[in-house]
PDB file of N, CA and C in Angstrom:
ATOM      1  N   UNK A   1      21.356  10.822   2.389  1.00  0.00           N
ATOM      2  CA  UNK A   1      20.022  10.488   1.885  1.00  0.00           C
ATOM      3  C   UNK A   1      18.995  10.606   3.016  1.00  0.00           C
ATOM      4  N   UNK A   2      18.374  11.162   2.438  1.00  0.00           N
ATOM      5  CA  UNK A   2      16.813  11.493   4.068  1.00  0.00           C
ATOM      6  C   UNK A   2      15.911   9.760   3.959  1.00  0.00           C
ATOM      7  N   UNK A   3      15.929   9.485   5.141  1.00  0.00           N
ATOM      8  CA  UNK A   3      15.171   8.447   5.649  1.00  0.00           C
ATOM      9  C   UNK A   3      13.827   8.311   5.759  1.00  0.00           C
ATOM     10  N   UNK A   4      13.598  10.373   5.956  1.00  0.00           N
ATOM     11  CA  UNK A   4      12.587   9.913   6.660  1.00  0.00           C
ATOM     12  C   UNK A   4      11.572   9.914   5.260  1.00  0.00           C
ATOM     13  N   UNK A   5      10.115   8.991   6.074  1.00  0.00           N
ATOM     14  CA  UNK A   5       9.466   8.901   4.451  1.00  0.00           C
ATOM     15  C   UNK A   5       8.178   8.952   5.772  1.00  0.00           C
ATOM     16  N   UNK A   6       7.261   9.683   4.643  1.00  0.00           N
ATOM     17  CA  UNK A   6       6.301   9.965   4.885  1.00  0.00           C
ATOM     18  C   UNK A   6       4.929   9.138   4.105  1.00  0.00           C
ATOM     19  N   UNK A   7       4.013   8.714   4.879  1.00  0.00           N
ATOM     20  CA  UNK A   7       3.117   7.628   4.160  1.00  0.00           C
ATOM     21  C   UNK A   7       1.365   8.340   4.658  1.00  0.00           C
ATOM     22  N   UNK A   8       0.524   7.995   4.047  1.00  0.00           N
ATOM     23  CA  UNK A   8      -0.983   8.055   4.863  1.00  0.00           C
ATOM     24  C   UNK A   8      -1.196   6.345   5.183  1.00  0.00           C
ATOM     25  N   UNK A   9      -1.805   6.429   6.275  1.00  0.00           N
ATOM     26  CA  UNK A   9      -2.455   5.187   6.774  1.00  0.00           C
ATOM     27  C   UNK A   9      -3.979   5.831   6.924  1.00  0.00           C
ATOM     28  N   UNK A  10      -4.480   5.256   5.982  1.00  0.00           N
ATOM     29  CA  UNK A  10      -6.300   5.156   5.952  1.00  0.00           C
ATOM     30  C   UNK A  10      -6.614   5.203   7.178  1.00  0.00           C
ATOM     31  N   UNK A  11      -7.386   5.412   8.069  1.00  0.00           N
ATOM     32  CA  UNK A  11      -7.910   5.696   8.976  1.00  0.00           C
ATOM     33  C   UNK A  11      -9.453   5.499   9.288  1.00  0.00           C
ATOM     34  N   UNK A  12     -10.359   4.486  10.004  1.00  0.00           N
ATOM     35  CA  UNK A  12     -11.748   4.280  10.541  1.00  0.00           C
ATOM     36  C   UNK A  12     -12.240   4.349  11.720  1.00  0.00           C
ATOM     37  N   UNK A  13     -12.837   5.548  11.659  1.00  0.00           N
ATOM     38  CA  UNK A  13     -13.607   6.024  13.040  1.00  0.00           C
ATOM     39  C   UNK A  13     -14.661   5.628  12.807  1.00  0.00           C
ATOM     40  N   UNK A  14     -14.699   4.976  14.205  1.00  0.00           N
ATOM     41  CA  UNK A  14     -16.549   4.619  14.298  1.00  0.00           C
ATOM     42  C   UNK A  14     -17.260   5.112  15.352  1.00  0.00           C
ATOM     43  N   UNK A  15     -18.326   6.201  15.582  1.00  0.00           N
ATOM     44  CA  UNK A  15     -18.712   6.619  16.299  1.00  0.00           C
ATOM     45  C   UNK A  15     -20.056   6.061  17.009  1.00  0.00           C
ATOM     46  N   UNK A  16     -20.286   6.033  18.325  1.00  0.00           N
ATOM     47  CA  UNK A  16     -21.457   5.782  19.079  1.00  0.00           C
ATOM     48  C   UNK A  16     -22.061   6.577  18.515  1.00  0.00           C
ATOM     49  N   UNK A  17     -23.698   6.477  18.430  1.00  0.00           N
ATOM     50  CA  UNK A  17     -24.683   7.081  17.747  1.00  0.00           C
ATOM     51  C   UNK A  17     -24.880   8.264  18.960  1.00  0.00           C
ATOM     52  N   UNK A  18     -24.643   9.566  18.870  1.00  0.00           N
ATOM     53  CA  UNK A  18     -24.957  10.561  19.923  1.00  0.00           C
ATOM     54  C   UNK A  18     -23.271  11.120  20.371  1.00  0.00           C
ATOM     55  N   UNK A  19     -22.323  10.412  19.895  1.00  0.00           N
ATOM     56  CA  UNK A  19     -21.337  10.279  20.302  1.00  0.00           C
ATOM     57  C   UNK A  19     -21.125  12.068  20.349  1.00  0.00           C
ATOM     58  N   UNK A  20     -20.776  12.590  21.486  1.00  0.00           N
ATOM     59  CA  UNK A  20     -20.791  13.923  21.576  1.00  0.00           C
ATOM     60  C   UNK A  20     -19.051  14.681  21.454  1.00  0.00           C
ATOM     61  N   UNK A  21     -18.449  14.075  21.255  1.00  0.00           N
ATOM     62  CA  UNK A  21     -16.620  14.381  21.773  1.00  0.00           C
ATOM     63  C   UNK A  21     -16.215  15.089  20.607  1.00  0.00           C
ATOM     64  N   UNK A  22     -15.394  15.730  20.914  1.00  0.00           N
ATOM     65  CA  UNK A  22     -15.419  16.939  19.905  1.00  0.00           C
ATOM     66  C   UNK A  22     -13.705  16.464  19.105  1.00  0.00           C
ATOM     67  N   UNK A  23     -14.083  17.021  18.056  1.00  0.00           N
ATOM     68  CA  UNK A  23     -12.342  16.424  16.704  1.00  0.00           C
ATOM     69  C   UNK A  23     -11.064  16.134  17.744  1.00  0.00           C
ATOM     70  N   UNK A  24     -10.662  16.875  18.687  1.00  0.00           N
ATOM     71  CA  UNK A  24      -9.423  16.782  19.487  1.00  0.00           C
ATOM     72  C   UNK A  24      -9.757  15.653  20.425  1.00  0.00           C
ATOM     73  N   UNK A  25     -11.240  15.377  20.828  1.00  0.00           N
ATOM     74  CA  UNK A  25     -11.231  14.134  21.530  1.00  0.00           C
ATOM     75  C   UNK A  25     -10.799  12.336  20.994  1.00  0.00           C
ATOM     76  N   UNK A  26     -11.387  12.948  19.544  1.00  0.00           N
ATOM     77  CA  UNK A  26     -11.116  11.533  18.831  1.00  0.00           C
ATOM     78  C   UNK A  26     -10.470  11.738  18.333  1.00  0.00           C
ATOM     79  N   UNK A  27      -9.695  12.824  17.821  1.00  0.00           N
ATOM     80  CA  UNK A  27      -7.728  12.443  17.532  1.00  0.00           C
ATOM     81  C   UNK A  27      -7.229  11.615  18.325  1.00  0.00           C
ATOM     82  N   UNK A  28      -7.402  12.114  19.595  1.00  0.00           N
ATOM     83  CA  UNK A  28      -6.473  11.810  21.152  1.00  0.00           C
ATOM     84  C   UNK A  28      -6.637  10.405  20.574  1.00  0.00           C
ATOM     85  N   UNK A  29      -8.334  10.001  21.034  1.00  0.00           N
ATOM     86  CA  UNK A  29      -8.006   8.520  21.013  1.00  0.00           C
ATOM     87  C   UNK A  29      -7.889   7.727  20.180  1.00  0.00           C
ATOM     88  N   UNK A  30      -7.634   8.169  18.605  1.00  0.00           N
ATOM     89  CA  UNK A  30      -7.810   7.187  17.356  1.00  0.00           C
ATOM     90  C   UNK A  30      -6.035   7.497  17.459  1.00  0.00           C
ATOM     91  N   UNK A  31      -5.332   8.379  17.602  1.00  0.00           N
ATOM     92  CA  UNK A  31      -4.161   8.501  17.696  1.00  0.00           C
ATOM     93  C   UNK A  31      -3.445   7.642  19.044  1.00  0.00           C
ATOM     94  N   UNK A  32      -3.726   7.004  20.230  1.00  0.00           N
ATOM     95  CA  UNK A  32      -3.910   6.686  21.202  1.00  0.00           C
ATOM     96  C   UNK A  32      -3.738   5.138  20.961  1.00  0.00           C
ATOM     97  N   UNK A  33      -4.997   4.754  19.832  1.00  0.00           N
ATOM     98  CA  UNK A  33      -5.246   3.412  19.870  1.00  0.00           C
ATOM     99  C   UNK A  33      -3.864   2.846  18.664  1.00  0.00           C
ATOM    100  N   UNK A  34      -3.773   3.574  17.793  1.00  0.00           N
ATOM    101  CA  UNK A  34      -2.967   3.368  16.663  1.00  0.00           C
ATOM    102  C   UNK A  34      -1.107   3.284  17.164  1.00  0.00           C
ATOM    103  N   UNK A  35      -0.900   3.941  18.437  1.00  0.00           N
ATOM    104  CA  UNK A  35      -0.206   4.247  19.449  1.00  0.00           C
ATOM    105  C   UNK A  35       0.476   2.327  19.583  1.00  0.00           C
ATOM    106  N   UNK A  36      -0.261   2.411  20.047  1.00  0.00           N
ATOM    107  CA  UNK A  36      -0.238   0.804  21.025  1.00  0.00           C
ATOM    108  C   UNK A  36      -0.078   0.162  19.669  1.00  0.00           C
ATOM    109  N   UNK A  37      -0.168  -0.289  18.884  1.00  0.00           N
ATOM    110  CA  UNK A  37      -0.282  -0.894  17.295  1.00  0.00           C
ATOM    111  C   UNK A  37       1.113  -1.246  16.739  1.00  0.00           C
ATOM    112  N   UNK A  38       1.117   0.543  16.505  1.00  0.00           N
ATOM    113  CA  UNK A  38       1.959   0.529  15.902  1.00  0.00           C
ATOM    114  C   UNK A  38       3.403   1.491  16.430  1.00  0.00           C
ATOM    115  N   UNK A  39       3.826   0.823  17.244  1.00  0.00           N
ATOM    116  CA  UNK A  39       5.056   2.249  17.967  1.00  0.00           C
ATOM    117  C   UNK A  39       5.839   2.810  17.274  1.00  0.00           C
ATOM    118  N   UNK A  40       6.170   2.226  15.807  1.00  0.00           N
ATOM    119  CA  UNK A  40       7.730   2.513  15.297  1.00  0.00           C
ATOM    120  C   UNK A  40       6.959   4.205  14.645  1.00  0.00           C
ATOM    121  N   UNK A  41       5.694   4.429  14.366  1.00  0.00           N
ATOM    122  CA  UNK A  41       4.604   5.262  13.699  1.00  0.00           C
ATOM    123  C   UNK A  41       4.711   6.869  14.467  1.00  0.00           C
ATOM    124  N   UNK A  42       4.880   7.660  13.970  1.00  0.00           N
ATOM    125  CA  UNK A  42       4.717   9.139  14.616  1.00  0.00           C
ATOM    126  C   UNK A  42       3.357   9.680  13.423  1.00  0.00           C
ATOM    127  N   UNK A  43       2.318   9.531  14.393  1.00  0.00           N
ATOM    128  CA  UNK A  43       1.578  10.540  13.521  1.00  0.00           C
ATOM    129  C   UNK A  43       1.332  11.855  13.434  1.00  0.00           C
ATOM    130  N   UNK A  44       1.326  12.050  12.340  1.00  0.00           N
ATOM    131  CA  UNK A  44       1.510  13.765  12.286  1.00  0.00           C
ATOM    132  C   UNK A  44      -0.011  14.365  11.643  1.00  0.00           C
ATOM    133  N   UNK A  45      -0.859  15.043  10.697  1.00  0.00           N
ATOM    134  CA  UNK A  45      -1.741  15.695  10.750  1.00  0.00           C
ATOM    135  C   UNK A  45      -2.636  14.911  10.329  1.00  0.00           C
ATOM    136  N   UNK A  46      -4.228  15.345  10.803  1.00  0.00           N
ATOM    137  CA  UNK A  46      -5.012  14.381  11.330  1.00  0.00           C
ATOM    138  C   UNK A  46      -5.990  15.037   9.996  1.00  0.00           C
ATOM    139  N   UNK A  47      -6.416  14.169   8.682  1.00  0.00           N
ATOM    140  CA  UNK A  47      -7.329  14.938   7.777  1.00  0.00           C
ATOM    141  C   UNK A  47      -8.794  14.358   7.688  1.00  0.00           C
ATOM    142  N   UNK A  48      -9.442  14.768   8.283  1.00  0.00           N
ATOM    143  CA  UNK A  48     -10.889  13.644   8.858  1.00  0.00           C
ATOM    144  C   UNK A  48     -11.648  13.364   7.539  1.00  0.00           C
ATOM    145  N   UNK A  49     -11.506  14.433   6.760  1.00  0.00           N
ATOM    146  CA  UNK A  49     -12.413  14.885   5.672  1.00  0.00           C
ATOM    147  C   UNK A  49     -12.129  13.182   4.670  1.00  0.00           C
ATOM    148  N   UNK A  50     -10.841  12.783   4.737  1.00  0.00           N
ATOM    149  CA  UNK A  50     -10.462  11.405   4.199  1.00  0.00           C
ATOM    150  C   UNK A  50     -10.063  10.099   5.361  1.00  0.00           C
ATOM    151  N   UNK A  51     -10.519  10.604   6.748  1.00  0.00           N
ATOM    152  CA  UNK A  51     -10.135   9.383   7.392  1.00  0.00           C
ATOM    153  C   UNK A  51      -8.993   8.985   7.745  1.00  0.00           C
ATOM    154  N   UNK A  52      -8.246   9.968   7.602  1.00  0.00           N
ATOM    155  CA  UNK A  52      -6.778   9.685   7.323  1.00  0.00           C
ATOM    156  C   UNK A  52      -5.677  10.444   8.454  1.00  0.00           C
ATOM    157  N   UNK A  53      -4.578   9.319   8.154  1.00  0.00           N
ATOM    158  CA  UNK A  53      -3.071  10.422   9.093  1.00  0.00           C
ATOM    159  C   UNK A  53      -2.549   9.837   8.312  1.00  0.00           C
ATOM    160  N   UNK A  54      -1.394  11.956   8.186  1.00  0.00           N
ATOM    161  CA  UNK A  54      -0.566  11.698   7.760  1.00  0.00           C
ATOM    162  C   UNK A  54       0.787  10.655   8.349  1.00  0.00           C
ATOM    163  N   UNK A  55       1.403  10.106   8.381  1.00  0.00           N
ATOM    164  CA  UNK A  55       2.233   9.471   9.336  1.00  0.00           C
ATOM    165  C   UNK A  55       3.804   8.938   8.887  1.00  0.00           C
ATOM    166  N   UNK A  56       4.701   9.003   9.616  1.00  0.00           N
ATOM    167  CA  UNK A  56       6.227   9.334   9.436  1.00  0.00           C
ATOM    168  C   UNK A  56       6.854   7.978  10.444  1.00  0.00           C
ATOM    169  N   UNK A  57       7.231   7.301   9.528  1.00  0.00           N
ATOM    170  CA  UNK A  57       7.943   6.165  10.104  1.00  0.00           C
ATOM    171  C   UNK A  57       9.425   6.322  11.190  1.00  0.00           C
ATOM    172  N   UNK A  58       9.347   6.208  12.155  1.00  0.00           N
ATOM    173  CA  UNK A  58      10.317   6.419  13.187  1.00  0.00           C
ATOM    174  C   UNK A  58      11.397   5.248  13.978  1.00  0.00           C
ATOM    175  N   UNK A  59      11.078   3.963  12.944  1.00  0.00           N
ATOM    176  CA  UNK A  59      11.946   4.240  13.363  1.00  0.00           C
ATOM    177  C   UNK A  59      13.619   3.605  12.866  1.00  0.00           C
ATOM    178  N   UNK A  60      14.751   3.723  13.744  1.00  0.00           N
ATOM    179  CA  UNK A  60      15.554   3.904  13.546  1.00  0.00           C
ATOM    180  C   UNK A  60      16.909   2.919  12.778  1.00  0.00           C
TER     181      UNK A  60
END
């Protein structure tokens, strides 16, 4: 039986007004912060358009 399961976790970016950092900057760090949170979490594709990662429970 496959384990692995795949979920979205909603996702809220909040940007400084001017905030200049480009999509790969605030992956890094919304992926970064969610990091520290939540470790057991592998996130996998990043869909901004909904705020969202896809994300794959790891663990074992």
């Amino acid at each position: 039986m496959d384990e692995k399961q795949q979920l979205v976790v909603p996702v809220e970016v909040r940007l400084r007004q001017g905030f200049s950092g480009s999509t790969d900057q605030i992956e890094k760090n919304v992926r970064e912060t969610i990091a520290q949170q939540c470790p057991i979490i592998r996130l996998g594709p990043v869909d901004f358009s909904k705020n969202s990662f896809l994300c794959q429970n790891v663990e074992q």
